[in-house]
ModelCIF file with pLDDT and N, C-alpha, C, O atoms, coordinates in Angstrom:
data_MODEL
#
_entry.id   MODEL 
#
_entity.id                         1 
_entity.type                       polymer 
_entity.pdbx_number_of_molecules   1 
#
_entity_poly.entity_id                      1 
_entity_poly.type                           'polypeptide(L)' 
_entity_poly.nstd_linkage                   no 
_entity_poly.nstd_monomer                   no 
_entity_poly.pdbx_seq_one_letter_code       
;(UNK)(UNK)(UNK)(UNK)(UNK)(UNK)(UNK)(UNK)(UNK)(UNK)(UNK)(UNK)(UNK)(UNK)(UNK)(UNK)
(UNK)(UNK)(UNK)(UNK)(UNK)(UNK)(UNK)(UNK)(UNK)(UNK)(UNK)(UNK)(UNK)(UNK)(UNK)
;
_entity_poly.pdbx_seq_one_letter_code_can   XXXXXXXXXXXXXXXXXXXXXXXXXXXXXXX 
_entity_poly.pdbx_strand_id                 A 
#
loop_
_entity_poly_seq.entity_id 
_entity_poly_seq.num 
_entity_poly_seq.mon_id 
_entity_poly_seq.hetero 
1 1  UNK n 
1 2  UNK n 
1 3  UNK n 
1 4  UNK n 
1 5  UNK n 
1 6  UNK n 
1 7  UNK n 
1 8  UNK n 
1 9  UNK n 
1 10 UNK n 
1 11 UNK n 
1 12 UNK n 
1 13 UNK n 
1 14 UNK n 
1 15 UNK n 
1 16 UNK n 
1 17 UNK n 
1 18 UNK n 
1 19 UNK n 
1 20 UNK n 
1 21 UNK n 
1 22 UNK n 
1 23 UNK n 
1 24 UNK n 
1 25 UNK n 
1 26 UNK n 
1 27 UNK n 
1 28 UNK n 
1 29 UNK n 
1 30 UNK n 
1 31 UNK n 
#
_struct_asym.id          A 
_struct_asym.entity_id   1 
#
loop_
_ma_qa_metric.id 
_ma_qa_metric.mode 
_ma_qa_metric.name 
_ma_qa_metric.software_group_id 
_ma_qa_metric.type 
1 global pLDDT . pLDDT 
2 local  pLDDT . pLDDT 
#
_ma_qa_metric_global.metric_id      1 
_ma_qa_metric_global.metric_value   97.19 
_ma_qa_metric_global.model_id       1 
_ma_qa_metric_global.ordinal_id     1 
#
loop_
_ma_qa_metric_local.label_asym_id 
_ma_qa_metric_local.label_comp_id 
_ma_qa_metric_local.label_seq_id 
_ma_qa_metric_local.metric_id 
_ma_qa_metric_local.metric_value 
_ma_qa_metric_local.model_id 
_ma_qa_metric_local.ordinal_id 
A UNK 1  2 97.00 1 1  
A UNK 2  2 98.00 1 2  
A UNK 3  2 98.00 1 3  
A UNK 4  2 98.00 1 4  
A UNK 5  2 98.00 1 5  
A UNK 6  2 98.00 1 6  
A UNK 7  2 98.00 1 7  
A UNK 8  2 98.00 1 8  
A UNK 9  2 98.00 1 9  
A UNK 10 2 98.00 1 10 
A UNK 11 2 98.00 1 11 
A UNK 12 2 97.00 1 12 
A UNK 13 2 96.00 1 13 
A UNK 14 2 95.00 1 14 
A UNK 15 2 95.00 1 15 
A UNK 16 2 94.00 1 16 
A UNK 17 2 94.00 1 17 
A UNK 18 2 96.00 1 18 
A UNK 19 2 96.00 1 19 
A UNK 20 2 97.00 1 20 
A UNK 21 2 97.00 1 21 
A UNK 22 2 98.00 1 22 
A UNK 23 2 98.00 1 23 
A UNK 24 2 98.00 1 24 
A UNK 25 2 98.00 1 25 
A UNK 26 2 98.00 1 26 
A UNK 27 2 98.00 1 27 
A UNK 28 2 98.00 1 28 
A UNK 29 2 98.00 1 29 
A UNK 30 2 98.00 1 30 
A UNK 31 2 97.00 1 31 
#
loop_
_atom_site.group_PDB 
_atom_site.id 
_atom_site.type_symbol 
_atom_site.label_atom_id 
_atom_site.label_alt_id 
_atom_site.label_comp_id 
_atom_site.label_asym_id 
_atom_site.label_entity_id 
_atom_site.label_seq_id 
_atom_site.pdbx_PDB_ins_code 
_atom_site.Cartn_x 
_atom_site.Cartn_y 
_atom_site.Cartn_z 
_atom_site.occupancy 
_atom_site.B_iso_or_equiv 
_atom_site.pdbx_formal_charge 
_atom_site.auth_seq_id 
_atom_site.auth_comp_id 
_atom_site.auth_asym_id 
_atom_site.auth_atom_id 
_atom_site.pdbx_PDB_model_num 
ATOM 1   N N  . UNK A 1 1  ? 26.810 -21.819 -2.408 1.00 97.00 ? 1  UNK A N  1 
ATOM 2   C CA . UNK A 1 1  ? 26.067 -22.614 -3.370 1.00 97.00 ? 1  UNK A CA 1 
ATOM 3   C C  . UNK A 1 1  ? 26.706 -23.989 -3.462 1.00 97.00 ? 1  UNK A C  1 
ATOM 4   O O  . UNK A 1 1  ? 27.896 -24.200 -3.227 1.00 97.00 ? 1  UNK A O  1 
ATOM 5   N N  . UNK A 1 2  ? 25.680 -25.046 -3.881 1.00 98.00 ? 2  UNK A N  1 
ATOM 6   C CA . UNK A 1 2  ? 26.233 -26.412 -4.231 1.00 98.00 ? 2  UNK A CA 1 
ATOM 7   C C  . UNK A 1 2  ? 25.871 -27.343 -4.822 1.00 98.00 ? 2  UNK A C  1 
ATOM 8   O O  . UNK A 1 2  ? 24.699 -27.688 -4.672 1.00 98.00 ? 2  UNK A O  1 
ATOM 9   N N  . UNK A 1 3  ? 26.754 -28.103 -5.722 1.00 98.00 ? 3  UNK A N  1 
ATOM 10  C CA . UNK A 1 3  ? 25.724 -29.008 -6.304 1.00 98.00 ? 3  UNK A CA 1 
ATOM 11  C C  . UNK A 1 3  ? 25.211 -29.524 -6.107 1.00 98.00 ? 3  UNK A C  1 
ATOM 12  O O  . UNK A 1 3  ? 25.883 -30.032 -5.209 1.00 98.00 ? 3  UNK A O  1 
ATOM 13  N N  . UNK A 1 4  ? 24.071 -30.229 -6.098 1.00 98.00 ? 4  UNK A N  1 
ATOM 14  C CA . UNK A 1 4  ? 23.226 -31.303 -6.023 1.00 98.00 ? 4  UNK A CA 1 
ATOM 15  C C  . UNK A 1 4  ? 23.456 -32.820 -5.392 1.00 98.00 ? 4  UNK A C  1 
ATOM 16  O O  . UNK A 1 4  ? 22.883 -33.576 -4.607 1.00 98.00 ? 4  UNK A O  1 
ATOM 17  N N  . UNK A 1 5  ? 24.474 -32.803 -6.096 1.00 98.00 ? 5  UNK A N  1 
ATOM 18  C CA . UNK A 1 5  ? 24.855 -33.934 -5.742 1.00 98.00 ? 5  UNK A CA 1 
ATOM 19  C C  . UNK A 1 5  ? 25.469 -34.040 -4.376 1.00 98.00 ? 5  UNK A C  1 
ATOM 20  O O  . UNK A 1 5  ? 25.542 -35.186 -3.932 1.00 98.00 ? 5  UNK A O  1 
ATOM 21  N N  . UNK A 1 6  ? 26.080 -32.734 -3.368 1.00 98.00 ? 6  UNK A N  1 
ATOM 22  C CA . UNK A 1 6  ? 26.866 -32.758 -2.535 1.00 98.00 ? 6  UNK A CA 1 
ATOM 23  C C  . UNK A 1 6  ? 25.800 -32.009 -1.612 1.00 98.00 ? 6  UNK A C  1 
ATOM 24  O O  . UNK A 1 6  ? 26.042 -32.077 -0.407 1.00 98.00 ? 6  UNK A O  1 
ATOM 25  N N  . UNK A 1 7  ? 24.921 -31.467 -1.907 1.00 98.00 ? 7  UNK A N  1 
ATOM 26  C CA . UNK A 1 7  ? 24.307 -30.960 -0.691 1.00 98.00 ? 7  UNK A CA 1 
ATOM 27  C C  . UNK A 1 7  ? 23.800 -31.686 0.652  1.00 98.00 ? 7  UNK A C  1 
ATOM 28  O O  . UNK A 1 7  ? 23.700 -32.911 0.575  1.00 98.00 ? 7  UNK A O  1 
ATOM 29  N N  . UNK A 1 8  ? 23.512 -31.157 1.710  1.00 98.00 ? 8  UNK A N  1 
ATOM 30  C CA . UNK A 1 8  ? 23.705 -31.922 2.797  1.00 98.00 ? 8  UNK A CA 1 
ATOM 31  C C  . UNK A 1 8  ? 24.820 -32.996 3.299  1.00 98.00 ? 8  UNK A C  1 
ATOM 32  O O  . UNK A 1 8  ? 24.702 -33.907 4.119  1.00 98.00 ? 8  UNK A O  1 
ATOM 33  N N  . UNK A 1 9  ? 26.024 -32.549 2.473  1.00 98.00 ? 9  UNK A N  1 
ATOM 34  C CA . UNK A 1 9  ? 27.212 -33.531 3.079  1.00 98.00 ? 9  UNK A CA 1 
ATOM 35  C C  . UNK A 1 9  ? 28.491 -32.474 2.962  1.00 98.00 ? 9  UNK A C  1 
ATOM 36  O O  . UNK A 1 9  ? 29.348 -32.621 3.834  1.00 98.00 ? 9  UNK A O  1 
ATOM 37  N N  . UNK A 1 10 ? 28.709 -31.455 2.011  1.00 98.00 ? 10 UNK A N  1 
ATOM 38  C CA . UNK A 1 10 ? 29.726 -30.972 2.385  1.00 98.00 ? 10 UNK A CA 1 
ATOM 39  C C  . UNK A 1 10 ? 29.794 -29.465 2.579  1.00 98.00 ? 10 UNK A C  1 
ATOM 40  O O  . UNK A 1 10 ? 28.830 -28.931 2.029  1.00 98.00 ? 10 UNK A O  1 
ATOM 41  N N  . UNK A 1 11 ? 30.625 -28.581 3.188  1.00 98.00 ? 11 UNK A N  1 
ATOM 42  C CA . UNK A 1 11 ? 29.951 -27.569 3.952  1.00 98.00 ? 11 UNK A CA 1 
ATOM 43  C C  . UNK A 1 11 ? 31.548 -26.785 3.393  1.00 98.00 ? 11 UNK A C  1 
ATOM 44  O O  . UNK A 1 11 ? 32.648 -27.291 3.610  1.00 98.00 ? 11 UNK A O  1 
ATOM 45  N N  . UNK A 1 12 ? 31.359 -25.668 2.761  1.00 97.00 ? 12 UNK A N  1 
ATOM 46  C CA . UNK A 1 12 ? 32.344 -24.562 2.209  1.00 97.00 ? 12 UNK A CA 1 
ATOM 47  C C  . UNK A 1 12 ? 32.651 -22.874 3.203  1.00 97.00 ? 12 UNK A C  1 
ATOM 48  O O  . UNK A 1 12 ? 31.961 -21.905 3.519  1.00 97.00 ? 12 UNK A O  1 
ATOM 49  N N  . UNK A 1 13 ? 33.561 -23.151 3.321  1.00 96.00 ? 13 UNK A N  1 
ATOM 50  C CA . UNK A 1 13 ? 34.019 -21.626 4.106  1.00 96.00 ? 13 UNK A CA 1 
ATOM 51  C C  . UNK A 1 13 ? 35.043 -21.237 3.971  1.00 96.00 ? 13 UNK A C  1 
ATOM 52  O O  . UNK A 1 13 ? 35.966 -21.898 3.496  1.00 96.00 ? 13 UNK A O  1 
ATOM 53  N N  . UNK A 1 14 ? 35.149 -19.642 4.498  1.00 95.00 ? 14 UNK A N  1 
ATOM 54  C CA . UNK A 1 14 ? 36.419 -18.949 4.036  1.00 95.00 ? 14 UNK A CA 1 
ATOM 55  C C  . UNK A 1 14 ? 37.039 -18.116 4.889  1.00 95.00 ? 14 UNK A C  1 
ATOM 56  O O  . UNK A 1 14 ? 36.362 -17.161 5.269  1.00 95.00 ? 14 UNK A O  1 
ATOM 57  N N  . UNK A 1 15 ? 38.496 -18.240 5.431  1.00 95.00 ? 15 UNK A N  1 
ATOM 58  C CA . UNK A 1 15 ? 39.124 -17.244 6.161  1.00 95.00 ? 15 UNK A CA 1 
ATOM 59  C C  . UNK A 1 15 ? 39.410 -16.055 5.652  1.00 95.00 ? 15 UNK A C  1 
ATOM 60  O O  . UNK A 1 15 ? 40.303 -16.158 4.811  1.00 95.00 ? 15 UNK A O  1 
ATOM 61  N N  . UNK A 1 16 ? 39.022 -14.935 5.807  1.00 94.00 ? 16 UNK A N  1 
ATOM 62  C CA . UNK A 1 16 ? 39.564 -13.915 4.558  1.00 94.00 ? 16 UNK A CA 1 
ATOM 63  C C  . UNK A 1 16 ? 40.738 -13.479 5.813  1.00 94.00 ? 16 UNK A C  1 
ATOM 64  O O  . UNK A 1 16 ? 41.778 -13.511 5.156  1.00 94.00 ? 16 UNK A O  1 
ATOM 65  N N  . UNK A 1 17 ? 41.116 -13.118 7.148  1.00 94.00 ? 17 UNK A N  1 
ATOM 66  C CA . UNK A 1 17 ? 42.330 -13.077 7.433  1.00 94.00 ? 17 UNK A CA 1 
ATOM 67  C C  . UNK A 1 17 ? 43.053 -13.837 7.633  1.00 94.00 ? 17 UNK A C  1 
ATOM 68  O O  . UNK A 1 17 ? 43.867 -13.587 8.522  1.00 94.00 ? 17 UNK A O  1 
ATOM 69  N N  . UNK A 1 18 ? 43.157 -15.373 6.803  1.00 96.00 ? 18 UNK A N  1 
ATOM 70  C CA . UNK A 1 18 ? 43.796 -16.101 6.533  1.00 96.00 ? 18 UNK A CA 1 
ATOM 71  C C  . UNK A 1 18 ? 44.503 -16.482 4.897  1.00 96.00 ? 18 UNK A C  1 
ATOM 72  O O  . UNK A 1 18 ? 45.459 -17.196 4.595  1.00 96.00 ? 18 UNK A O  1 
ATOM 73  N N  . UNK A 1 19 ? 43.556 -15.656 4.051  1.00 96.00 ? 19 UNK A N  1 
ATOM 74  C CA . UNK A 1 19 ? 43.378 -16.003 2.508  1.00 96.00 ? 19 UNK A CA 1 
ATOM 75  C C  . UNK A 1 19 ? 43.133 -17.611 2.270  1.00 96.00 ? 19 UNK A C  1 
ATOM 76  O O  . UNK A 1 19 ? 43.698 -18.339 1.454  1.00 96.00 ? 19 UNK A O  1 
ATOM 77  N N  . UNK A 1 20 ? 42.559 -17.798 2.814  1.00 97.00 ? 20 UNK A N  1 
ATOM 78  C CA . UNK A 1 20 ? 42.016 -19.776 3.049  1.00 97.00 ? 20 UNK A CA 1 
ATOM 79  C C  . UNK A 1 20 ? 40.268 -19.928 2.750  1.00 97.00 ? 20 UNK A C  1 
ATOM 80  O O  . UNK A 1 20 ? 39.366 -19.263 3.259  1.00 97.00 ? 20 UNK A O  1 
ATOM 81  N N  . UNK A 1 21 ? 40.193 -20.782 1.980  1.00 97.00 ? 21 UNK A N  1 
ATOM 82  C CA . UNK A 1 21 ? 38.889 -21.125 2.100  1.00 97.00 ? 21 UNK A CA 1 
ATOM 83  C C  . UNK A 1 21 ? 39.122 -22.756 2.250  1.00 97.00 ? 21 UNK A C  1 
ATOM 84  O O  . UNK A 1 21 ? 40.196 -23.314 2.025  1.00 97.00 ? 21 UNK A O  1 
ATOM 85  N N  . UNK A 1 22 ? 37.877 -23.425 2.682  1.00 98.00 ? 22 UNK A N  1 
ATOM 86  C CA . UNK A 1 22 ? 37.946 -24.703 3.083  1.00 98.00 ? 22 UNK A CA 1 
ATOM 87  C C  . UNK A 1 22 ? 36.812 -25.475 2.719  1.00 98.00 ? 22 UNK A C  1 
ATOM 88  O O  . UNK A 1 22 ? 35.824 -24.741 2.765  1.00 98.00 ? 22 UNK A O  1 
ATOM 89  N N  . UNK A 1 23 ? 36.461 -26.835 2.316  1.00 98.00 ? 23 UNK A N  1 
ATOM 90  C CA . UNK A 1 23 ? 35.377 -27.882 2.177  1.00 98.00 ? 23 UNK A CA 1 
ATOM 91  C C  . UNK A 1 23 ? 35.556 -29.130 3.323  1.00 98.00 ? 23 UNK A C  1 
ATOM 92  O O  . UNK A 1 23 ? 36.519 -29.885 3.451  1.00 98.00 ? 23 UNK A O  1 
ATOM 93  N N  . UNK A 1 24 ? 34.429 -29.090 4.026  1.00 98.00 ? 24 UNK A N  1 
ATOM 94  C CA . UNK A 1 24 ? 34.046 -30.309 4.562  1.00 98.00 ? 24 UNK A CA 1 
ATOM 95  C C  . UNK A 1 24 ? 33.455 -30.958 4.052  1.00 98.00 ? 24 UNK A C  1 
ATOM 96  O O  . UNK A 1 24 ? 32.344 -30.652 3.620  1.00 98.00 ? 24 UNK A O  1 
ATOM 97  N N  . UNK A 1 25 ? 34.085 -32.276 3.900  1.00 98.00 ? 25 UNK A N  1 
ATOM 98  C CA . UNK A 1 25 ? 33.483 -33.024 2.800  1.00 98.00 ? 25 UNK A CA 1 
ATOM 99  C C  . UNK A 1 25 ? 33.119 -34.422 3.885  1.00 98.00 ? 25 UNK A C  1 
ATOM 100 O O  . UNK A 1 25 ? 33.987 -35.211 4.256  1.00 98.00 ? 25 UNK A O  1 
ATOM 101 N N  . UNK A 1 26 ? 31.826 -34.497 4.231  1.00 98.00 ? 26 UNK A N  1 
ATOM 102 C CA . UNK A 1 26 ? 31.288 -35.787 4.902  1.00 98.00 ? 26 UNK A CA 1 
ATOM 103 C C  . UNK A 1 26 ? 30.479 -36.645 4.428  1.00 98.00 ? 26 UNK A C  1 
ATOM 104 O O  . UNK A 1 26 ? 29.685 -36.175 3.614  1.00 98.00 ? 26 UNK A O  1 
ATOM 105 N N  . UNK A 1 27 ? 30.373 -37.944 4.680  1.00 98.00 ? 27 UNK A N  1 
ATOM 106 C CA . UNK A 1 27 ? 29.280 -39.111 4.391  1.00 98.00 ? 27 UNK A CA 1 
ATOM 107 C C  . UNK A 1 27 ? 29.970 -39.427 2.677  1.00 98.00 ? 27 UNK A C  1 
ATOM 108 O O  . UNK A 1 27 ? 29.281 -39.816 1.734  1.00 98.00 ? 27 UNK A O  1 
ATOM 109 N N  . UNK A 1 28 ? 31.382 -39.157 2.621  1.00 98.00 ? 28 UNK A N  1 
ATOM 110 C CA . UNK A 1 28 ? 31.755 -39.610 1.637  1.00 98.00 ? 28 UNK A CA 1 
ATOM 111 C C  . UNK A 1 28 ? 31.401 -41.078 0.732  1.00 98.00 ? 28 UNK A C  1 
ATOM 112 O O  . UNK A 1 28 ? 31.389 -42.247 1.115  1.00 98.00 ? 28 UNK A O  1 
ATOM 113 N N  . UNK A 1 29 ? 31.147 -40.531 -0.499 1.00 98.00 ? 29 UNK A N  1 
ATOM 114 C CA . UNK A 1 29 ? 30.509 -41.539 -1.422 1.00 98.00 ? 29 UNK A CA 1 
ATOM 115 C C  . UNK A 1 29 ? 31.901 -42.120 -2.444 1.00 98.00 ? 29 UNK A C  1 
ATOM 116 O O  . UNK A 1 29 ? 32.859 -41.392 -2.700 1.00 98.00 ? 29 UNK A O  1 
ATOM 117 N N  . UNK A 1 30 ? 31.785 -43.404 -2.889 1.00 98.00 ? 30 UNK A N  1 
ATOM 118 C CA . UNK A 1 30 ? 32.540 -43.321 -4.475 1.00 98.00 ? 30 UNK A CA 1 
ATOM 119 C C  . UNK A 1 30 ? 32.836 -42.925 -5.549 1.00 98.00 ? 30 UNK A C  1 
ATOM 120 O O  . UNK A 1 30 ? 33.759 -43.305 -6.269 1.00 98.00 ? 30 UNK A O  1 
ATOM 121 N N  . UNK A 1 31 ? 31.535 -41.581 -5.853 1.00 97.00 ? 31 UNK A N  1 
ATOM 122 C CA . UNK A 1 31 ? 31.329 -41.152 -6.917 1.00 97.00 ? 31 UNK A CA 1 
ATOM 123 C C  . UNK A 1 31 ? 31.870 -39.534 -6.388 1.00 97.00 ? 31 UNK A C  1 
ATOM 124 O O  . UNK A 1 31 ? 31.866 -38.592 -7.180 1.00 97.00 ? 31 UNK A O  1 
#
């Protein structure tokens, strides 16, 4: 899920045999 504001730019995942989850965060804004 994501907010609104970030959809189509940042992308969430998770290693579970790593205990890691991660955000790609692209087309970064100021806000």
């Amino acid at each position: 899920a994501y907010a609104d504001s970030v959809k189509g730019r940042f992308t969430v995942s998770r290693d579970n045999t790593k205990n890691t989850m991660h955000l790609e965060m692209n087309a970064l804004e100021p806000n």
